[in-house]
C-alpha atoms as a PDB file:
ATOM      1  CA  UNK A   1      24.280  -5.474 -38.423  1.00  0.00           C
ATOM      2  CA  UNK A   2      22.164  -5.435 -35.318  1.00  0.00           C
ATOM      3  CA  UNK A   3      23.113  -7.700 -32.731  1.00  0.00           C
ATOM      4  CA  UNK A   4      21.254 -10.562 -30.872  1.00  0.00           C
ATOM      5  CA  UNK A   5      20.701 -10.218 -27.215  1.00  0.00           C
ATOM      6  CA  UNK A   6      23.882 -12.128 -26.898  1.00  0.00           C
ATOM      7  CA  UNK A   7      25.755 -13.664 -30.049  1.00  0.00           C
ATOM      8  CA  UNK A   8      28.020 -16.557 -29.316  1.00  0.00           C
ATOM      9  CA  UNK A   9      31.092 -16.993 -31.582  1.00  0.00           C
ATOM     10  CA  UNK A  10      32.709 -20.005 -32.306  1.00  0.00           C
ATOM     11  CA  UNK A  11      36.586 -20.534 -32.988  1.00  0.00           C
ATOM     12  CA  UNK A  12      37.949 -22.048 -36.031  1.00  0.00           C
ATOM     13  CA  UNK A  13      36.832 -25.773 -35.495  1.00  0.00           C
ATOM     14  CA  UNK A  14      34.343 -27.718 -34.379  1.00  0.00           C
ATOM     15  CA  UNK A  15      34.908 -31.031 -31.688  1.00  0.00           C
ATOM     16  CA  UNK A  16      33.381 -32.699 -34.487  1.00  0.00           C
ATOM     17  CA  UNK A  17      34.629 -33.654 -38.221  1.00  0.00           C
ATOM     18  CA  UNK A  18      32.321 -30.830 -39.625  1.00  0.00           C
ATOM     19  CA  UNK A  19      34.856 -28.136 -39.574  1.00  0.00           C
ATOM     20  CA  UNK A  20      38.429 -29.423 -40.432  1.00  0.00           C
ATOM     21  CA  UNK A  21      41.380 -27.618 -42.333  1.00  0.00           C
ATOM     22  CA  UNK A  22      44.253 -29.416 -43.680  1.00  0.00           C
ATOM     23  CA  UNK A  23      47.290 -28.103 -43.702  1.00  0.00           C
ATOM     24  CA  UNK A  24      51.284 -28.343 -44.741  1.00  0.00           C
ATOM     25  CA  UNK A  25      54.517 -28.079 -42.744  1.00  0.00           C
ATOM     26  CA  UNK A  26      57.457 -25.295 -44.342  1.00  0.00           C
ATOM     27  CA  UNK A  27      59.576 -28.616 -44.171  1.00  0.00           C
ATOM     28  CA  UNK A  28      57.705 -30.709 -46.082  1.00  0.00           C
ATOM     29  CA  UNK A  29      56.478 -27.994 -48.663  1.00  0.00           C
ATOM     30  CA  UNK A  30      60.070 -26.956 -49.089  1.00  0.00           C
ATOM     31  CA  UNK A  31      60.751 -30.489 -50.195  1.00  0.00           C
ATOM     32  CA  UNK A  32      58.491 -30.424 -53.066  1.00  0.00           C
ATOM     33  CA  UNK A  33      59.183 -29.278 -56.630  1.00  0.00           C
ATOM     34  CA  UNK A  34      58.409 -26.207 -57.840  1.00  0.00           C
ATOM     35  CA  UNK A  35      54.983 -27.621 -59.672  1.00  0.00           C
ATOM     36  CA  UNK A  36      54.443 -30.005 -56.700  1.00  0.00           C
ATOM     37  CA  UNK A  37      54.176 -27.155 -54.587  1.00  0.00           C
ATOM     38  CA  UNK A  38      51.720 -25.340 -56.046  1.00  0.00           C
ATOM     39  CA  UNK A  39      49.447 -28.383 -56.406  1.00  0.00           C
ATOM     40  CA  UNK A  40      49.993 -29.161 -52.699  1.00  0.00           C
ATOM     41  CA  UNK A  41      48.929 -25.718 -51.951  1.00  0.00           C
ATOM     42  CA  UNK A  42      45.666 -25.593 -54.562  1.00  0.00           C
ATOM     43  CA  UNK A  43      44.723 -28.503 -53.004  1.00  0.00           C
ATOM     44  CA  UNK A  44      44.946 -27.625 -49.161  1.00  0.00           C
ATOM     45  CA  UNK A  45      44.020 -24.256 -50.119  1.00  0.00           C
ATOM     46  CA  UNK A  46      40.481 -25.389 -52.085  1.00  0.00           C
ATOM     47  CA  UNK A  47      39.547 -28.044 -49.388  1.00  0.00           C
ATOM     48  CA  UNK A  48      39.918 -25.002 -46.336  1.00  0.00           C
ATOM     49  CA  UNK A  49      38.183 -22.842 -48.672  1.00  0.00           C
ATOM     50  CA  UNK A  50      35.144 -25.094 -49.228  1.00  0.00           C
ATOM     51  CA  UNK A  51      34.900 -26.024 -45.227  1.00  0.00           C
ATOM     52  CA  UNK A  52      35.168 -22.144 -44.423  1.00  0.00           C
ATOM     53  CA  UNK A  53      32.123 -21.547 -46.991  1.00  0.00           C
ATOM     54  CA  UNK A  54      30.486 -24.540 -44.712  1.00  0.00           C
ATOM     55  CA  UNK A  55      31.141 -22.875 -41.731  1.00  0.00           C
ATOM     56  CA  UNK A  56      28.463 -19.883 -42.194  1.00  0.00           C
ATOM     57  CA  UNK A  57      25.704 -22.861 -42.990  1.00  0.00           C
ATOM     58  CA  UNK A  58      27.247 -24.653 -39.716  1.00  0.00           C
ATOM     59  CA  UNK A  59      27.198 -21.862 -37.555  1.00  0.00           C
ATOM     60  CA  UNK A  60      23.682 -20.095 -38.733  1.00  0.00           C
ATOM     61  CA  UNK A  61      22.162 -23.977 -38.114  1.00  0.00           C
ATOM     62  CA  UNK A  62      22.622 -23.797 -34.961  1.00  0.00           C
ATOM     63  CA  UNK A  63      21.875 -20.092 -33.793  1.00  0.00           C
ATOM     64  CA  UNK A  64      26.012 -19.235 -33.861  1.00  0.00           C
ATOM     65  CA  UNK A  65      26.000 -15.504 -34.403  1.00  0.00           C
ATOM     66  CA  UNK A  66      30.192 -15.152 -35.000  1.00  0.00           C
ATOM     67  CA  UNK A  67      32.456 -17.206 -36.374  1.00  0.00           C
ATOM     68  CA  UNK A  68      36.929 -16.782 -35.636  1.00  0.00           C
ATOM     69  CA  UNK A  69      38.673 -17.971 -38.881  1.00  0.00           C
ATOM     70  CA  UNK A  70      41.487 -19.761 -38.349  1.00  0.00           C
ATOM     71  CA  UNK A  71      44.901 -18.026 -39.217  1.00  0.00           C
ATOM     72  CA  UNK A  72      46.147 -21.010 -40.614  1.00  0.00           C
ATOM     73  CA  UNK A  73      44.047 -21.212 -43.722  1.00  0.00           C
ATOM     74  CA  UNK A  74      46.230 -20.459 -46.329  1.00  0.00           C
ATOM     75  CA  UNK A  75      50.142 -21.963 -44.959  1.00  0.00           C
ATOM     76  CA  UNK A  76      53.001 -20.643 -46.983  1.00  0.00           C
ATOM     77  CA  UNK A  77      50.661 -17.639 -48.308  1.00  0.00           C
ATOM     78  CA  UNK A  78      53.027 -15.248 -46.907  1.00  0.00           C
ATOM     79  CA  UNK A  79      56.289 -16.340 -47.444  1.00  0.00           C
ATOM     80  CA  UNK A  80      59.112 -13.822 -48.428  1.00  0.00           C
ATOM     81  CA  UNK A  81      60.449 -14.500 -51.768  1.00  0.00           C
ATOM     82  CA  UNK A  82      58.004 -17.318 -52.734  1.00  0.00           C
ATOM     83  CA  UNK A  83      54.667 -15.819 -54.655  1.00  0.00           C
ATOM     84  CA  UNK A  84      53.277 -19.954 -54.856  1.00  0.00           C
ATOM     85  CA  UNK A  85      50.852 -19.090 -52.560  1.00  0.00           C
ATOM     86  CA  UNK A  86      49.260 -15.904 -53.062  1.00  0.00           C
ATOM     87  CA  UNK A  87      49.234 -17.242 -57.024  1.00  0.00           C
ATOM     88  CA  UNK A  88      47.151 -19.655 -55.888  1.00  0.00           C
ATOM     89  CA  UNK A  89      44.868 -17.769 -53.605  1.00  0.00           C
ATOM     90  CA  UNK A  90      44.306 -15.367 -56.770  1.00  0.00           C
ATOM     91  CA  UNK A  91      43.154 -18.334 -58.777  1.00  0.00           C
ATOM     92  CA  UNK A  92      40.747 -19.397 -56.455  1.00  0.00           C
ATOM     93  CA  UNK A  93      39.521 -15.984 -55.760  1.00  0.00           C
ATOM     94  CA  UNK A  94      35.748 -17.114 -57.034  1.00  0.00           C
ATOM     95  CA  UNK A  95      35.892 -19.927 -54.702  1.00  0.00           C
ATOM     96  CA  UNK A  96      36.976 -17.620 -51.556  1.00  0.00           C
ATOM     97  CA  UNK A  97      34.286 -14.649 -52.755  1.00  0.00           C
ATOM     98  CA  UNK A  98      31.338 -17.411 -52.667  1.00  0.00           C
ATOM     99  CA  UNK A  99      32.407 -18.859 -49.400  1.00  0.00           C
ATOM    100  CA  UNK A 100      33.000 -15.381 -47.721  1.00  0.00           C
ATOM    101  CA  UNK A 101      29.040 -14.516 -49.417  1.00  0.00           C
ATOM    102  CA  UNK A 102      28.026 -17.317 -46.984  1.00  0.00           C
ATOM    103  CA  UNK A 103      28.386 -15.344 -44.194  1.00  0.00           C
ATOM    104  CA  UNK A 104      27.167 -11.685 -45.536  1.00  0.00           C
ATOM    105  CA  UNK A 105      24.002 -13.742 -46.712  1.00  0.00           C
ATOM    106  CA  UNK A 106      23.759 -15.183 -43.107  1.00  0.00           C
ATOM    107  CA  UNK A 107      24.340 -12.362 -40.741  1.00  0.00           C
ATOM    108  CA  UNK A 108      27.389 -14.092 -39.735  1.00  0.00           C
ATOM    109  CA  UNK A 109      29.848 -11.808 -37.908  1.00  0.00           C
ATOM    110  CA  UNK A 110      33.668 -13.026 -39.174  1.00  0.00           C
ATOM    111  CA  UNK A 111      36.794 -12.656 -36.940  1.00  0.00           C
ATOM    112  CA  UNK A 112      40.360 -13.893 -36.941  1.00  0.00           C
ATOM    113  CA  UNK A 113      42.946 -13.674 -34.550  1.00  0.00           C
ATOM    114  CA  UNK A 114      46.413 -13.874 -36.662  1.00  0.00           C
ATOM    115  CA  UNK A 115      49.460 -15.959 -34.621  1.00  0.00           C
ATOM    116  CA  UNK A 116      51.436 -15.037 -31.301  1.00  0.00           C
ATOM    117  CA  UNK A 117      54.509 -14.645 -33.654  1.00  0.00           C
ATOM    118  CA  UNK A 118      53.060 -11.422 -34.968  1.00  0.00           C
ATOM    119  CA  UNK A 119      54.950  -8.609 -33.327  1.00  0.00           C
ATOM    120  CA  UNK A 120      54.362  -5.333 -34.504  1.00  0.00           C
ATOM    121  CA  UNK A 121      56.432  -3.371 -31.987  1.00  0.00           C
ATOM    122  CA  UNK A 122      59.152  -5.737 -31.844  1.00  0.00           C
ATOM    123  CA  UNK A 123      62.733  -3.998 -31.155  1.00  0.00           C
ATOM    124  CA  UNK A 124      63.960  -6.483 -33.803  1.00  0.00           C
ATOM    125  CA  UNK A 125      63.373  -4.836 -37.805  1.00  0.00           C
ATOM    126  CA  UNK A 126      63.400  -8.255 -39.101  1.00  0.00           C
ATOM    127  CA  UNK A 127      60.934  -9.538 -37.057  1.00  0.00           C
ATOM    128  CA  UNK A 128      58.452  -6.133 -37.427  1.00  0.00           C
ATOM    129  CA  UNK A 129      58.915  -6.548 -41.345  1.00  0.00           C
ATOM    130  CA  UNK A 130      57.835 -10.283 -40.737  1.00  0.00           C
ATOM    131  CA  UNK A 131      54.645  -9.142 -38.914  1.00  0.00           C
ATOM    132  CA  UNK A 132      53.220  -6.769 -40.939  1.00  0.00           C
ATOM    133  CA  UNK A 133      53.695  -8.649 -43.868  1.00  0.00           C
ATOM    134  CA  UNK A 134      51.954 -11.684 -42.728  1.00  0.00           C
ATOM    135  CA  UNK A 135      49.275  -9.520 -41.223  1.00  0.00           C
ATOM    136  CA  UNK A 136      48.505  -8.013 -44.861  1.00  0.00           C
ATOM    137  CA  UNK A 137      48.556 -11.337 -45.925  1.00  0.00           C
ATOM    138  CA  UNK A 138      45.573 -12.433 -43.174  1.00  0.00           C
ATOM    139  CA  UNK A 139      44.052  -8.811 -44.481  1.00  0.00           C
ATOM    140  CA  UNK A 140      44.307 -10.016 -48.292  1.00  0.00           C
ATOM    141  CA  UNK A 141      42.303 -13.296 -47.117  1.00  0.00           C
ATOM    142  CA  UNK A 142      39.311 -11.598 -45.552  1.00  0.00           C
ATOM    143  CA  UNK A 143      39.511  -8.762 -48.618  1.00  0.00           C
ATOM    144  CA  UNK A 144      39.306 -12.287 -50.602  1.00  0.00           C
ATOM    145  CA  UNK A 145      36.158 -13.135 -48.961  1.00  0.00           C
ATOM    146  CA  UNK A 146      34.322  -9.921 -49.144  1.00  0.00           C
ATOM    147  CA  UNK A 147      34.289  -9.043 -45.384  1.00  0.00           C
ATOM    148  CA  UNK A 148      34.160  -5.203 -45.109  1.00  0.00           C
ATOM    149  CA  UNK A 149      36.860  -3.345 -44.237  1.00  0.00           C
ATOM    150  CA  UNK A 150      35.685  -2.273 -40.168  1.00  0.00           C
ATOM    151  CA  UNK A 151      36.123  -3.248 -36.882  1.00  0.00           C
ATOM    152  CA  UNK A 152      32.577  -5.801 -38.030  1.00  0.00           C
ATOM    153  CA  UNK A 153      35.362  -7.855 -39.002  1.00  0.00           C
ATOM    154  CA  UNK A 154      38.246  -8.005 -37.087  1.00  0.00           C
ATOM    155  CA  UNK A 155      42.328  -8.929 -37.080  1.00  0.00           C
ATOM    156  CA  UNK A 156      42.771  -9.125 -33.230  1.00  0.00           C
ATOM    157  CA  UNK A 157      45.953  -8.957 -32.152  1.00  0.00           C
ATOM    158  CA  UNK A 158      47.837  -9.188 -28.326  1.00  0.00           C
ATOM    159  CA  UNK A 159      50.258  -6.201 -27.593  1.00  0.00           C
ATOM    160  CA  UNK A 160      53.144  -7.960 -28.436  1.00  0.00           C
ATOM    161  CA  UNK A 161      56.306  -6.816 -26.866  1.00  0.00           C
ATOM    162  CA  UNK A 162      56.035  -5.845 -23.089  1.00  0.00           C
ATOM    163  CA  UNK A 163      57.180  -2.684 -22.164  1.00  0.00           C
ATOM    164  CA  UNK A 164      56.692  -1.298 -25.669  1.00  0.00           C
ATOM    165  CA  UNK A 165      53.149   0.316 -25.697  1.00  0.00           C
ATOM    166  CA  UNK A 166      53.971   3.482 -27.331  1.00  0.00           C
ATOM    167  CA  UNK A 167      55.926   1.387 -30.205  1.00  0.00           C
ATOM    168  CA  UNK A 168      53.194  -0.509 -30.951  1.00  0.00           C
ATOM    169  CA  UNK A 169      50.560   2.907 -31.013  1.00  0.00           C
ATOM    170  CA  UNK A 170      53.085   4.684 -32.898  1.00  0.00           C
ATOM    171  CA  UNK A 171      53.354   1.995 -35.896  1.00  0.00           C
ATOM    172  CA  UNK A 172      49.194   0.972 -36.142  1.00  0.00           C
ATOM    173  CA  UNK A 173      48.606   4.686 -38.311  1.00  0.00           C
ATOM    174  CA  UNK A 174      51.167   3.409 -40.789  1.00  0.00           C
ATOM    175  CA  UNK A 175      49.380  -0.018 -41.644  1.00  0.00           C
ATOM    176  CA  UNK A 176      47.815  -0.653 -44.636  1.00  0.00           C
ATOM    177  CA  UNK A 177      44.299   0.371 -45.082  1.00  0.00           C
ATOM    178  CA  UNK A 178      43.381  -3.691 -45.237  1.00  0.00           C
ATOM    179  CA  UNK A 179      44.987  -4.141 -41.219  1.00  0.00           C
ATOM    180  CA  UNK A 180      44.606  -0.829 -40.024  1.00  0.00           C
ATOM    181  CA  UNK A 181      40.623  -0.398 -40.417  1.00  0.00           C
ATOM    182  CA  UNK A 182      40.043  -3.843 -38.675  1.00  0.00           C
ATOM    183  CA  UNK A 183      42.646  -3.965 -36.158  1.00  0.00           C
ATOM    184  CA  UNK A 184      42.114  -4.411 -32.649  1.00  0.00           C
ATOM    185  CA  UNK A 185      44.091  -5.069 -29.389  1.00  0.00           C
ATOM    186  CA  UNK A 186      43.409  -7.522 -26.889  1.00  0.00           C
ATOM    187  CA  UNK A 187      44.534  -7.914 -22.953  1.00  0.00           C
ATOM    188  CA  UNK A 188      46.544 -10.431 -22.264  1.00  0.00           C
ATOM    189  CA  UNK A 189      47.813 -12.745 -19.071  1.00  0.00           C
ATOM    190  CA  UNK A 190      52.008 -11.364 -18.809  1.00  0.00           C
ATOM    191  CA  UNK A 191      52.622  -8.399 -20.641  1.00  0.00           C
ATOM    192  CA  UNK A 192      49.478  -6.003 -21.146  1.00  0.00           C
ATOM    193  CA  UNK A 193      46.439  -5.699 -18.855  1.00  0.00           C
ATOM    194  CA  UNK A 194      44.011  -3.747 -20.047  1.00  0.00           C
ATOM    195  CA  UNK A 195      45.418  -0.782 -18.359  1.00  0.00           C
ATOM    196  CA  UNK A 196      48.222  -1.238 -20.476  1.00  0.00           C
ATOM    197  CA  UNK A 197      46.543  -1.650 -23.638  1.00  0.00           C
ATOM    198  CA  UNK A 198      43.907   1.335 -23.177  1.00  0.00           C
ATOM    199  CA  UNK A 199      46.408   4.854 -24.345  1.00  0.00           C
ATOM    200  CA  UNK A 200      47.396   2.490 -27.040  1.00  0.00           C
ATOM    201  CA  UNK A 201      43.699   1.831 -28.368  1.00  0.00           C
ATOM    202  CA  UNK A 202      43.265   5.319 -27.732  1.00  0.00           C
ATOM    203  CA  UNK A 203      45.825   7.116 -28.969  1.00  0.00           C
ATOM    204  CA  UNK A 204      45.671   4.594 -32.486  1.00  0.00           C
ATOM    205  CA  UNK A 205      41.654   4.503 -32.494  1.00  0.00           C
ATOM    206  CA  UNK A 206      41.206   0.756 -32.042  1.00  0.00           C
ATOM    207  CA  UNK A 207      39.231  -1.139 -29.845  1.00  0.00           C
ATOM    208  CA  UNK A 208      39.863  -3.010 -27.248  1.00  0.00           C
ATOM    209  CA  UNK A 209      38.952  -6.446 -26.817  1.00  0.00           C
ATOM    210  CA  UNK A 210      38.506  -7.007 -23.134  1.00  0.00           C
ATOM    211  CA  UNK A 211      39.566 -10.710 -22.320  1.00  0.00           C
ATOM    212  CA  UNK A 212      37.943 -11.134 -18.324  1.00  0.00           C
ATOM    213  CA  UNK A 213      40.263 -14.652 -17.868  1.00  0.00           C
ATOM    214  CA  UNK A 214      43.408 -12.951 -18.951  1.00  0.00           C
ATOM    215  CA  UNK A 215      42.581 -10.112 -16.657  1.00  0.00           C
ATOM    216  CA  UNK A 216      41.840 -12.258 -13.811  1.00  0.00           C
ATOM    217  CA  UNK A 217      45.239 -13.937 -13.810  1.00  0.00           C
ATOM    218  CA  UNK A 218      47.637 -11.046 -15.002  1.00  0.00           C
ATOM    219  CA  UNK A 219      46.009  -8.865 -12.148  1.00  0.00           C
ATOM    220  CA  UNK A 220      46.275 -11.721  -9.391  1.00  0.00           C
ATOM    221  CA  UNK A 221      42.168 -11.362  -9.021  1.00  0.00           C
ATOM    222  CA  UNK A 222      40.195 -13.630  -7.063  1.00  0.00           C
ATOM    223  CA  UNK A 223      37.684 -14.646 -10.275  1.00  0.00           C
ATOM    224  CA  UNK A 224      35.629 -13.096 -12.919  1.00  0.00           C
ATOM    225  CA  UNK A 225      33.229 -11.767 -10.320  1.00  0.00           C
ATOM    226  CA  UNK A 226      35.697  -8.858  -9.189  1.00  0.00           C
ATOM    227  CA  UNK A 227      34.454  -5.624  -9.665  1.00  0.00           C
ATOM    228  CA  UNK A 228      37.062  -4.210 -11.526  1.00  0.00           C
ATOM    229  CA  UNK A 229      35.663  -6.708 -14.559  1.00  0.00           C
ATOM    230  CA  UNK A 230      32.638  -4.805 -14.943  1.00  0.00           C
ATOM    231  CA  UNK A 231      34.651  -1.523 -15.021  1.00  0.00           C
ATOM    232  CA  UNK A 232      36.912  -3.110 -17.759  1.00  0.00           C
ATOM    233  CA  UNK A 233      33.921  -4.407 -19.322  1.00  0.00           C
ATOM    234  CA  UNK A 234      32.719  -0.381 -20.008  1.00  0.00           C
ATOM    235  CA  UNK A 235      35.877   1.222 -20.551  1.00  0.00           C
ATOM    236  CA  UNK A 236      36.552  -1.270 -23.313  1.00  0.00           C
ATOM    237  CA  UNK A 237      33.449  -0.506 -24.867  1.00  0.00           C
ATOM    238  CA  UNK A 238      33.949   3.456 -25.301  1.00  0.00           C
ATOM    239  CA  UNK A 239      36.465   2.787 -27.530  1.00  0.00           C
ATOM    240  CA  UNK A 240      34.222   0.546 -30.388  1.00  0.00           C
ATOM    241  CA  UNK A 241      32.889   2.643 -32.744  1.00  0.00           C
ATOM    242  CA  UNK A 242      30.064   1.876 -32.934  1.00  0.00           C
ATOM    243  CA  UNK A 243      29.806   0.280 -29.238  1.00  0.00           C
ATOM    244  CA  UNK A 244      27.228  -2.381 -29.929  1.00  0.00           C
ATOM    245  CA  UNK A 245      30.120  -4.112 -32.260  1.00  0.00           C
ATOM    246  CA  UNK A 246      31.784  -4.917 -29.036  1.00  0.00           C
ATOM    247  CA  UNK A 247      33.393  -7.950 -28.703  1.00  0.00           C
ATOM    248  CA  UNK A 248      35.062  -9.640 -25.378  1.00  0.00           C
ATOM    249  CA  UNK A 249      36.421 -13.069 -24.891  1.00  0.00           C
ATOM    250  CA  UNK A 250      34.791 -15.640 -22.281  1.00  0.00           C
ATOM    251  CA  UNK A 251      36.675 -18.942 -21.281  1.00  0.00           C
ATOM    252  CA  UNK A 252      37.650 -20.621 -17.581  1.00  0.00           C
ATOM    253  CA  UNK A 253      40.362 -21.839 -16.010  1.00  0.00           C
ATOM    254  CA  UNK A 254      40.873 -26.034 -15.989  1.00  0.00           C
ATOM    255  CA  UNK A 255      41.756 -26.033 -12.201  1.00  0.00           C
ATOM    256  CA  UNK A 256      40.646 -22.580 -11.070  1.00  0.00           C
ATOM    257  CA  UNK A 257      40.589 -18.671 -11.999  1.00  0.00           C
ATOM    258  CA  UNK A 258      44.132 -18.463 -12.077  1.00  0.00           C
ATOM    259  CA  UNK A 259      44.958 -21.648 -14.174  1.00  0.00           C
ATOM    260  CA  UNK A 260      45.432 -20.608 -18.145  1.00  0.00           C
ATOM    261  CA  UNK A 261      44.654 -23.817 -19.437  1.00  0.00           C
ATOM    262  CA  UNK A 262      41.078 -23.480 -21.638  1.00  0.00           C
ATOM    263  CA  UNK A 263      38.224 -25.842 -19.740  1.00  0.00           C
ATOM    264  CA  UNK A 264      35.862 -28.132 -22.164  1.00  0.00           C
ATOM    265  CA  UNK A 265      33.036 -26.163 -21.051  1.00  0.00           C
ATOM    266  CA  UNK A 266      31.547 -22.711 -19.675  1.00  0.00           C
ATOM    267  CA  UNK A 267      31.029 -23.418 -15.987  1.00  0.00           C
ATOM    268  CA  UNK A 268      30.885 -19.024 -14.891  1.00  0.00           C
ATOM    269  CA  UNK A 269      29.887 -16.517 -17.154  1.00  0.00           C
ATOM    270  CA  UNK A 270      30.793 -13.329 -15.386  1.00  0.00           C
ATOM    271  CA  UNK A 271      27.445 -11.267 -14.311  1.00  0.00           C
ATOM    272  CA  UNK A 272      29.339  -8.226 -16.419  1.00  0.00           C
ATOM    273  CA  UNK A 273      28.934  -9.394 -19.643  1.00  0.00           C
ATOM    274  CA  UNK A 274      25.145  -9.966 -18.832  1.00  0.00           C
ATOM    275  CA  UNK A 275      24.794  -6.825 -21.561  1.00  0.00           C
ATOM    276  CA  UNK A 276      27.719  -7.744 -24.389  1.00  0.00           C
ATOM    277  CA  UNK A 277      26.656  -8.209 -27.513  1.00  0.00           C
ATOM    278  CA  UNK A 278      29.163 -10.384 -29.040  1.00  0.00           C
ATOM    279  CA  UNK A 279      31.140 -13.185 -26.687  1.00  0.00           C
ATOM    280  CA  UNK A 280      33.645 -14.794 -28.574  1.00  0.00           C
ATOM    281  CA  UNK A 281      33.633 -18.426 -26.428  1.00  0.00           C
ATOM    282  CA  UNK A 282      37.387 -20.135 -26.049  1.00  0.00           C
ATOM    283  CA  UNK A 283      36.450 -23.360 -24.763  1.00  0.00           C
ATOM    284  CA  UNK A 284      38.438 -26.512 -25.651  1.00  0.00           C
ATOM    285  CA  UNK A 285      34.498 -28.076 -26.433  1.00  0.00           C
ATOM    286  CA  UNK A 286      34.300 -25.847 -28.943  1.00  0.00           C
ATOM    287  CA  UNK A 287      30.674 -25.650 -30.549  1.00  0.00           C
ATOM    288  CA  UNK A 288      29.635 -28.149 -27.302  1.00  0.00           C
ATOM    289  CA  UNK A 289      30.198 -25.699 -25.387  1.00  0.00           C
ATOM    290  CA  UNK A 290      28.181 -23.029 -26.984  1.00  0.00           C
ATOM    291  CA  UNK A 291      25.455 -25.200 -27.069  1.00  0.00           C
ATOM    292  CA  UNK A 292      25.539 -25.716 -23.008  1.00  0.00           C
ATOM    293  CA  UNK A 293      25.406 -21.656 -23.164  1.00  0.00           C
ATOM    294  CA  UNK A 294      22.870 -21.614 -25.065  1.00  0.00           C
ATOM    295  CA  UNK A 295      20.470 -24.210 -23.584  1.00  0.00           C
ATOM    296  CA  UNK A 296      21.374 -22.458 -19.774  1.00  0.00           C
ATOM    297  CA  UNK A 297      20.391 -18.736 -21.633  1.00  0.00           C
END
């Protein structure tokens, strides 16, 4: 697990057809029969499970050192009272172990970054309940695939609820062995800078995965260039174990530092991730825009 000068990663989908998922709305699959529904699902579920298995050839082709599965893989896998989907997911366990091979085999470094609706310190029960059941369900999926159970693999997650920091550290110890031993936290642009986030990586033992854009306009900076990213940059990293598995999150703004919108490409790469291992790129050009990295590196 040695790292490249700098490995790129690449999130979910490609700009091109190569890497497509399919997917089904909880309206439409809730209008299906009982046996239609599980056919529905074995056959969204085998077609995502063959492109993911693609994805490690796709990436390693083209010098792609980490690759962010998308959430969305499996729909209706973790829905309470209705086992359709994780009977499903069981059958094609072969199918998921082979794909997930692809990227052991590879050296590919696999990621996912479950939904916004995932709350863990939410002051609602209901909603808490919701979250950690759908994170063990994301946990179940990269268990499925063989991806060790370690920050190498991580469920990234925001800090959820503003204001509730010491919620959110209090509940991580209790997690399942599946979420808890690949959990980590990452800054975000309203409700936890990574000032916020840092007792509750701390106090839990996660990492923290430093996002410079999100910093930049929670913090009111000028761009990626202020000093304070560099700071962030190495604080973040004393809390990976081992710190050479660190991961932070590159992307620009459409109209400027402070606009959240994604851009198509990588125009600035801050000068303080000049020594990060692992950049996880969020650009709307996807693997296009890894490729302009690339060429400029």
């Amino acid at each position: 697990m040695t790292a490249p000068a700098t490995a790129w990663g690449l999130v979910c989908m490609t700009v091109g057809p190569e890497l497509r998922f399919r997917t089904i709305t909880r309206t439409r699959y809730e209008l299906l029969a009982p046996a239609a529904r599980e056919a529905a699902l074995h056959s969204i579920y085998a077609h995502n499970i063959a492109r993911t298995g693609a994805a490690a050839g796709f990436c390693a082709a083209r010098g792609i050192g980490m690759y962010r599965l998308s959430s969305a893989l499996f729909p209706m896998l973790d829905l309470d009272g209705d086992d359709t989907g994780a009977a499903v997911l069981d059958a094609l366990a072969p199918e998921l172990r082979a794909a997930g091979q692809g990227f052991v085999e590879t050296g590919i470094r696999v990621l996912m970054h479950p939904d916004q609706f995932i709350v863990l310190n939410s002051d609602s029960p209901g909603v808490r309940e919701r979250s950690v059941q759908a994170m063990v369900a994301h946990a179940r999926v990269m268990d499925g695939l063989g991806l060790e159970r370690s920050p190498w693999n991580l469920l990234l997650l925001h800090g959820g609820k503003g204001g509730r920091g010491a919620e959110l550290a209090a509940v991580i110890p209790d997690l399942p062995d599946g979420v808890r031993l690949r959990l980590a936290l990452e800054n975000d642009e309203r409700a936890y800078g990574p000032a916020d986030l840092l007792p509750v990586c701390e106090q839990a033992g996660v990492p923290l995965v430093f996002d410079a854009h999100h910093h930049v306009v929670h913090d009111a900076l000028p761009d990626q260039e202020h000093p304070s990213v560099r700071q962030w940059v190495l604080t973040a990293r004393d809390t990976w174990r081992p710190p050479e598995w660190q991961v932070v999150h590159l992307s620009n703004g459409i109209d400027g530092p402070q606009d959240r919108r994604h851009s198509h490409l990588i125009a600035a790469v801050p000068s303080a991730y000049a020594d990060v291992p692992w950049i996880e790129v969020e650009a709307k050009g996807k693997e296009e825009a890894i490729a302009a990295l690339t060429a400029r590196a």
